[in-house]
PDB file of N, CA and C in Angstrom:
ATOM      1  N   UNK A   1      -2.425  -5.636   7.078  1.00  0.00           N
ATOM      2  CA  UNK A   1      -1.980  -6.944   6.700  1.00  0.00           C
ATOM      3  C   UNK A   1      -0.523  -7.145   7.116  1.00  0.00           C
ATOM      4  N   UNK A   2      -0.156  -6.417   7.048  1.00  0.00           N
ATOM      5  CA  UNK A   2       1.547  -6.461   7.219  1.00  0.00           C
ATOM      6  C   UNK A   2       2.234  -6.173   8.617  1.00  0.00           C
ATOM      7  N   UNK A   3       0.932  -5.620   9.605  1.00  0.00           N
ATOM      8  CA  UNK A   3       1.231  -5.942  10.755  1.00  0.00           C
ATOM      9  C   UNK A   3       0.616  -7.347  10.997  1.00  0.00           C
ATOM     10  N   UNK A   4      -0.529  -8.290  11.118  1.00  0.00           N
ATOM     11  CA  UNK A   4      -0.685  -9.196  10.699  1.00  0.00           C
ATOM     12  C   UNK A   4       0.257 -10.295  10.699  1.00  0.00           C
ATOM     13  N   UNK A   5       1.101 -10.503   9.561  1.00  0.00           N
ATOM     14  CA  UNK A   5       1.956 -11.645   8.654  1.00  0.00           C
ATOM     15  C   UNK A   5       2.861 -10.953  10.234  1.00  0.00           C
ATOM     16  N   UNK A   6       3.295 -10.030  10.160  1.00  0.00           N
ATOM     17  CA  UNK A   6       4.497  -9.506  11.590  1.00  0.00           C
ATOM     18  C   UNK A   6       4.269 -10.205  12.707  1.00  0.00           C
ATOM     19  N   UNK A   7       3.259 -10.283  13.150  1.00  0.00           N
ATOM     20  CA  UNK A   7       2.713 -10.741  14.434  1.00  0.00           C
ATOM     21  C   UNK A   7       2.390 -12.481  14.152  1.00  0.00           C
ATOM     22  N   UNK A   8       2.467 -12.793  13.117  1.00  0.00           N
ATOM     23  CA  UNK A   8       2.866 -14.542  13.440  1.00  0.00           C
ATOM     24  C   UNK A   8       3.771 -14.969  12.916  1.00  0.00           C
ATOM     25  N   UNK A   9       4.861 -13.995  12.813  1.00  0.00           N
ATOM     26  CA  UNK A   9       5.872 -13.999  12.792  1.00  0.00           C
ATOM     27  C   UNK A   9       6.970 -14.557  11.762  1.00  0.00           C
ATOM     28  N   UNK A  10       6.521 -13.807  10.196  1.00  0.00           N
ATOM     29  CA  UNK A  10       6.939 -13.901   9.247  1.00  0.00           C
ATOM     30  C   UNK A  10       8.031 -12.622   9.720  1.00  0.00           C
ATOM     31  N   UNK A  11       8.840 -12.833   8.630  1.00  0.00           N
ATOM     32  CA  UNK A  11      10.312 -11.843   8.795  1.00  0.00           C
ATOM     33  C   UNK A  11       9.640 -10.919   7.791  1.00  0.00           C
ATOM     34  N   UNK A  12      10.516  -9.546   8.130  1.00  0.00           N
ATOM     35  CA  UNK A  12      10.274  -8.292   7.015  1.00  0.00           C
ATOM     36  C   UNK A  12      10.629  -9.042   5.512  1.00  0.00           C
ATOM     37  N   UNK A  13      11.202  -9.678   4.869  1.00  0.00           N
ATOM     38  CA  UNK A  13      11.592  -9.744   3.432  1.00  0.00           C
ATOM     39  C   UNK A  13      10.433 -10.863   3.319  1.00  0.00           C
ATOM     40  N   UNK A  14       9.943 -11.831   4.055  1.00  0.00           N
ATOM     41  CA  UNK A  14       9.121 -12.342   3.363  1.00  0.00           C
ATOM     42  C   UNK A  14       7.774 -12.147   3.489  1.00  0.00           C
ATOM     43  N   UNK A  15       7.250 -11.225   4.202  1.00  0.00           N
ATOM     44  CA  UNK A  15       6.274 -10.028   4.099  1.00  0.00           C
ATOM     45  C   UNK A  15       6.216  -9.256   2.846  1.00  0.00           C
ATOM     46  N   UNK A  16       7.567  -8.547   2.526  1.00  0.00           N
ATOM     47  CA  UNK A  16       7.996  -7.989   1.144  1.00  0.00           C
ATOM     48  C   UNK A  16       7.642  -8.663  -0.153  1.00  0.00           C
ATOM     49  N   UNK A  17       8.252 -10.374   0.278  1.00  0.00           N
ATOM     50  CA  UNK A  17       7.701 -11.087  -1.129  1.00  0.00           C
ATOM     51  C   UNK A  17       6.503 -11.315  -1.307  1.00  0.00           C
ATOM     52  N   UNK A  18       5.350 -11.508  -0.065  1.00  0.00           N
ATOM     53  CA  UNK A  18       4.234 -12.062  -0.238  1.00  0.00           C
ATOM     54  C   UNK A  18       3.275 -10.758  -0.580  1.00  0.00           C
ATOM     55  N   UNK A  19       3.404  -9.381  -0.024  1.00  0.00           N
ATOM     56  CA  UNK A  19       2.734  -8.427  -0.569  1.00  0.00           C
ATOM     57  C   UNK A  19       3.331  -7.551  -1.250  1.00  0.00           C
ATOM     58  N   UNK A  20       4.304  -7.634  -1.864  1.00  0.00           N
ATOM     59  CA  UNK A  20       4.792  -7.427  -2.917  1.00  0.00           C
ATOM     60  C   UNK A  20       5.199  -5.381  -3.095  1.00  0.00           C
ATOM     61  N   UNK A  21       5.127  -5.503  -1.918  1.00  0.00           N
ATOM     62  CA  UNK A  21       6.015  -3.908  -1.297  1.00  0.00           C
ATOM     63  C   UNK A  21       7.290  -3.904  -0.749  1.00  0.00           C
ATOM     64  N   UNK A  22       8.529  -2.842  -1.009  1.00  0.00           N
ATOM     65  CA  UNK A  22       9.578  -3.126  -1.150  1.00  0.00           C
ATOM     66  C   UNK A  22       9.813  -3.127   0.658  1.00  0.00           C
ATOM     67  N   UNK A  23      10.845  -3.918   0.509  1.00  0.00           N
ATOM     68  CA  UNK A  23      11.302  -4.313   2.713  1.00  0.00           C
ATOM     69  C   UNK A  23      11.317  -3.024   3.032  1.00  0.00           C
ATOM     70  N   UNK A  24      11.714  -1.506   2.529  1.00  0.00           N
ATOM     71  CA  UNK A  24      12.170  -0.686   3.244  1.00  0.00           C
ATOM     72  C   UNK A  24      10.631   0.220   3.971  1.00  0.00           C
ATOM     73  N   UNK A  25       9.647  -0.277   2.454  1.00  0.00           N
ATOM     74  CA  UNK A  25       8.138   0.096   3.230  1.00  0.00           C
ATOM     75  C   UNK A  25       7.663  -0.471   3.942  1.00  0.00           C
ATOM     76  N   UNK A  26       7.780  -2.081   4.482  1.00  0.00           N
ATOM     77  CA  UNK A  26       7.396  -2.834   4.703  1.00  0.00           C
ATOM     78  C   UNK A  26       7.803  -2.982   6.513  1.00  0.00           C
ATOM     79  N   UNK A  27       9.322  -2.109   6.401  1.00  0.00           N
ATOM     80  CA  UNK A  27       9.977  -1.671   7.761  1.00  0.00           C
ATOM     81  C   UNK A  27       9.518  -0.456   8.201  1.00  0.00           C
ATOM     82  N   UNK A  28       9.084   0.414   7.436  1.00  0.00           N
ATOM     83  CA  UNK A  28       8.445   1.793   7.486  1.00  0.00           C
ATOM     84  C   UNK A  28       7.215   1.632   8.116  1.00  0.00           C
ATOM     85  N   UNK A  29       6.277   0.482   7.717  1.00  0.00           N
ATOM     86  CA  UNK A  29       5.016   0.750   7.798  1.00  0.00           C
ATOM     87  C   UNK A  29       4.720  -0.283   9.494  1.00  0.00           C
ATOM     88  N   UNK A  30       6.042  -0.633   9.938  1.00  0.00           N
ATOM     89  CA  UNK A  30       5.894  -1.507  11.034  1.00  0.00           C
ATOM     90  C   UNK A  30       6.335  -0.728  12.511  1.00  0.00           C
ATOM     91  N   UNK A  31       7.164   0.058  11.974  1.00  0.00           N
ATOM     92  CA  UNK A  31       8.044   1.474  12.853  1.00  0.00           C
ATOM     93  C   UNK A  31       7.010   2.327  13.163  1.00  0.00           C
ATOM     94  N   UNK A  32       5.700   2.627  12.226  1.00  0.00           N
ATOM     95  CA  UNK A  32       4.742   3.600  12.726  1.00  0.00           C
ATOM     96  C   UNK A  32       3.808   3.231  14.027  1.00  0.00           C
ATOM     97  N   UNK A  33       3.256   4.084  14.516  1.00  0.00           N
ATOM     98  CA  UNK A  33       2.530   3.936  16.009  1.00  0.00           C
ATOM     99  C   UNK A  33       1.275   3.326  15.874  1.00  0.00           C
ATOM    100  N   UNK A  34       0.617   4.352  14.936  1.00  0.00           N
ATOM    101  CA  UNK A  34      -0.507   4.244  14.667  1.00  0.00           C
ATOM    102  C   UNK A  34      -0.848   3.541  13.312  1.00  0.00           C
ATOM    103  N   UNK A  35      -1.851   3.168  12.525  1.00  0.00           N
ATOM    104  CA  UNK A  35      -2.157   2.027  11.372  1.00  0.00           C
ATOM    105  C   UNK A  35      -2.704   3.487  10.381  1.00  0.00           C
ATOM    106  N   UNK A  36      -1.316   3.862   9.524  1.00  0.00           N
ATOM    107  CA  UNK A  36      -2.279   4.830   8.938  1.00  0.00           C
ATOM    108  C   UNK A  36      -3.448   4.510   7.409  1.00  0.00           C
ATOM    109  N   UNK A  37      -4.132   4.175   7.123  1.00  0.00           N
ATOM    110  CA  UNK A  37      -4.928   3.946   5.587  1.00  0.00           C
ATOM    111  C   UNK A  37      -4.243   5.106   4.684  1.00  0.00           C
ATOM    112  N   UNK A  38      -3.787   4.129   3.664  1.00  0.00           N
ATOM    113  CA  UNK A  38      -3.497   5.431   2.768  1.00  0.00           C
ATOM    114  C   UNK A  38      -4.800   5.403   1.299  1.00  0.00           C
ATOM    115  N   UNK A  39      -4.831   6.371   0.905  1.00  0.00           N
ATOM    116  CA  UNK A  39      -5.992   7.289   0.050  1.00  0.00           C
ATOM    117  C   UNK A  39      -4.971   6.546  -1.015  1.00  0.00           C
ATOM    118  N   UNK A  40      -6.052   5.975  -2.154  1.00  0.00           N
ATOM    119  CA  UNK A  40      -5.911   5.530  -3.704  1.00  0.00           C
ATOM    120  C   UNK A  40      -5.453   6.831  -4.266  1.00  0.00           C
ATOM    121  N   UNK A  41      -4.238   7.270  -4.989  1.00  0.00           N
ATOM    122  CA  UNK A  41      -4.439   8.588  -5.944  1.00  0.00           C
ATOM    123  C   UNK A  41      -5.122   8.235  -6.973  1.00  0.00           C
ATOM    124  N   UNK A  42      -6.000   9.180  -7.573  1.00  0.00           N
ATOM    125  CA  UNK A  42      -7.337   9.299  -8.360  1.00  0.00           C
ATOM    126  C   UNK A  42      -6.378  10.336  -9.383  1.00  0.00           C
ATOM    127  N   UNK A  43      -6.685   9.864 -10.740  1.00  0.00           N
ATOM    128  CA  UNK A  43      -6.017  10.230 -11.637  1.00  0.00           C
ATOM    129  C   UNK A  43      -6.869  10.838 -12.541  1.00  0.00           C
ATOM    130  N   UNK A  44      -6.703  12.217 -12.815  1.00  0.00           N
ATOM    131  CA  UNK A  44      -7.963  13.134 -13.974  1.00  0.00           C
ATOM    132  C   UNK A  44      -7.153  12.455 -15.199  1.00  0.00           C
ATOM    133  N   UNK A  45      -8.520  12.190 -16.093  1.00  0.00           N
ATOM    134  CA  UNK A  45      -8.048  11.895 -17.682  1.00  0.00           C
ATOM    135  C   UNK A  45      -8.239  12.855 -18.260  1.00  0.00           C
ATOM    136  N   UNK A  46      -7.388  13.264 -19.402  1.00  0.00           N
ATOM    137  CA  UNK A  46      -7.802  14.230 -20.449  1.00  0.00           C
ATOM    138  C   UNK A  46      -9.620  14.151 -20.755  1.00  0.00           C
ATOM    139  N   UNK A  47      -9.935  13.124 -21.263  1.00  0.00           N
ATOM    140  CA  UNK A  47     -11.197  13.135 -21.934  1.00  0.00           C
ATOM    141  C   UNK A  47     -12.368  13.215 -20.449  1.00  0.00           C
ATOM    142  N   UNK A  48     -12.172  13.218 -19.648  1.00  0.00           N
ATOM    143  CA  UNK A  48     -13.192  13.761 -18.547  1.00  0.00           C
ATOM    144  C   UNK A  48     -14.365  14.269 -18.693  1.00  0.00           C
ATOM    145  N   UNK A  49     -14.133  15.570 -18.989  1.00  0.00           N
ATOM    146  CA  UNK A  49     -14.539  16.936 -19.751  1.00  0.00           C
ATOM    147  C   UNK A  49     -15.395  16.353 -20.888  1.00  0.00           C
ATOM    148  N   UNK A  50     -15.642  15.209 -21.678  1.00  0.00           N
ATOM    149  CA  UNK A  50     -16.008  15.027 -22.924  1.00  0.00           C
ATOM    150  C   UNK A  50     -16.964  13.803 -22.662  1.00  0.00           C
ATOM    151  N   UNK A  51     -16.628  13.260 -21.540  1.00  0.00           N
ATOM    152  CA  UNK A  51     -16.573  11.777 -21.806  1.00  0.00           C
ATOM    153  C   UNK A  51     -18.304  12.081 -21.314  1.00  0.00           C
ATOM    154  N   UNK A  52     -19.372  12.755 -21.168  1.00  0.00           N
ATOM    155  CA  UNK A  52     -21.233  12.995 -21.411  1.00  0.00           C
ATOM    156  C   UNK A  52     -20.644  13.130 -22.762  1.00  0.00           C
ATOM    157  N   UNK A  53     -20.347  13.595 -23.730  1.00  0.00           N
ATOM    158  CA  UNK A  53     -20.687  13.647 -24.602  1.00  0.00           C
ATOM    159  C   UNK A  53     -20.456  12.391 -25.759  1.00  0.00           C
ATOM    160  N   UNK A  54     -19.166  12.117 -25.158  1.00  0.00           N
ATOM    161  CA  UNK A  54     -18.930  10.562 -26.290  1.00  0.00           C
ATOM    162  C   UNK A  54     -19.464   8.910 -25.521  1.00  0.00           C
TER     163      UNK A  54
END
């Protein structure tokens, strides 16, 4: 997306405001070569372990 909004030629900060990632990622993620996908972190809950039983 944010190469996208780049290419019709929104500026880095208002890229920043509209997807709501800070300019310095937003310059980061435009500097890279390739389009990398980043992985959701998946968060273990305590009750995991329990949660067949309740």
């Amino acid at each position: 997306m944010v190469y996208t909004l780049y290419g019709q030629g929104y500026s880095i900060r208002a890229i920043a405001r509209m997807t709501g990632f800070d300019r310095r990622t937003v310059s980061k993620r435009l500097k890279e070569d390739k389009l990398l996908s980043r992985k959701p972190i998946v968060y273990k809950s305590k009750l995991d372990p329990y949660k067949e039983s309740i």
